[in-house]
C-alpha atoms as a PDB file:
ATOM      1  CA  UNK A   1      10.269 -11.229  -7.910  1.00  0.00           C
ATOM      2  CA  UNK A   2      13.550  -9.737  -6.347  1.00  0.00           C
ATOM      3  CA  UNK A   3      13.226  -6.745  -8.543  1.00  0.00           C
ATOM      4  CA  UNK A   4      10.543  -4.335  -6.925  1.00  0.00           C
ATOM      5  CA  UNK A   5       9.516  -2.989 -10.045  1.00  0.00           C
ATOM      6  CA  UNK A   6       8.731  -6.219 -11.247  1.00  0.00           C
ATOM      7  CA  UNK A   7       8.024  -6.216 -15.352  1.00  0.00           C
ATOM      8  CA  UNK A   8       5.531  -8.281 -16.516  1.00  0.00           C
ATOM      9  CA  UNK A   9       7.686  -9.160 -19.508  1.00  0.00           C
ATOM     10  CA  UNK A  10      10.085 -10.662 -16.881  1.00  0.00           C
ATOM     11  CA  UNK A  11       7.803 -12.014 -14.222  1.00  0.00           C
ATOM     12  CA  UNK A  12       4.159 -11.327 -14.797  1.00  0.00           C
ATOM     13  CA  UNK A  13       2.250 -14.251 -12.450  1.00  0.00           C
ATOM     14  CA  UNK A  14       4.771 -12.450  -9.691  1.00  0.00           C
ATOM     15  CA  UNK A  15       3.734  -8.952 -10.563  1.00  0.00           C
ATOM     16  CA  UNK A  16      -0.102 -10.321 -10.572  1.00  0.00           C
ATOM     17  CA  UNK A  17       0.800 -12.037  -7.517  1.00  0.00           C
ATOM     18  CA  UNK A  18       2.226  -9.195  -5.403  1.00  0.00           C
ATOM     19  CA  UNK A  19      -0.179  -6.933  -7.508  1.00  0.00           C
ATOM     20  CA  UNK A  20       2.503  -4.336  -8.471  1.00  0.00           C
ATOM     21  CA  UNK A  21       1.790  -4.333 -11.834  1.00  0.00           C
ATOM     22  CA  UNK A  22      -0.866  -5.581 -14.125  1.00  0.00           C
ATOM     23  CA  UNK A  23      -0.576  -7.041 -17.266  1.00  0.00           C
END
């Protein structure tokens, strides 16, 4: 995601990908 605090309600298989953020 371009956003580095990546939401899961925008982009969660990017946050899970780059696991930033869980869902």
């Amino acid at each position: 995601c371009s956003n580095s605090s990546c939401r899961v309600a925008y982009h969660p298989l990017c946050a899970r990908a780059a696991n930033l953020c869980v869902e």
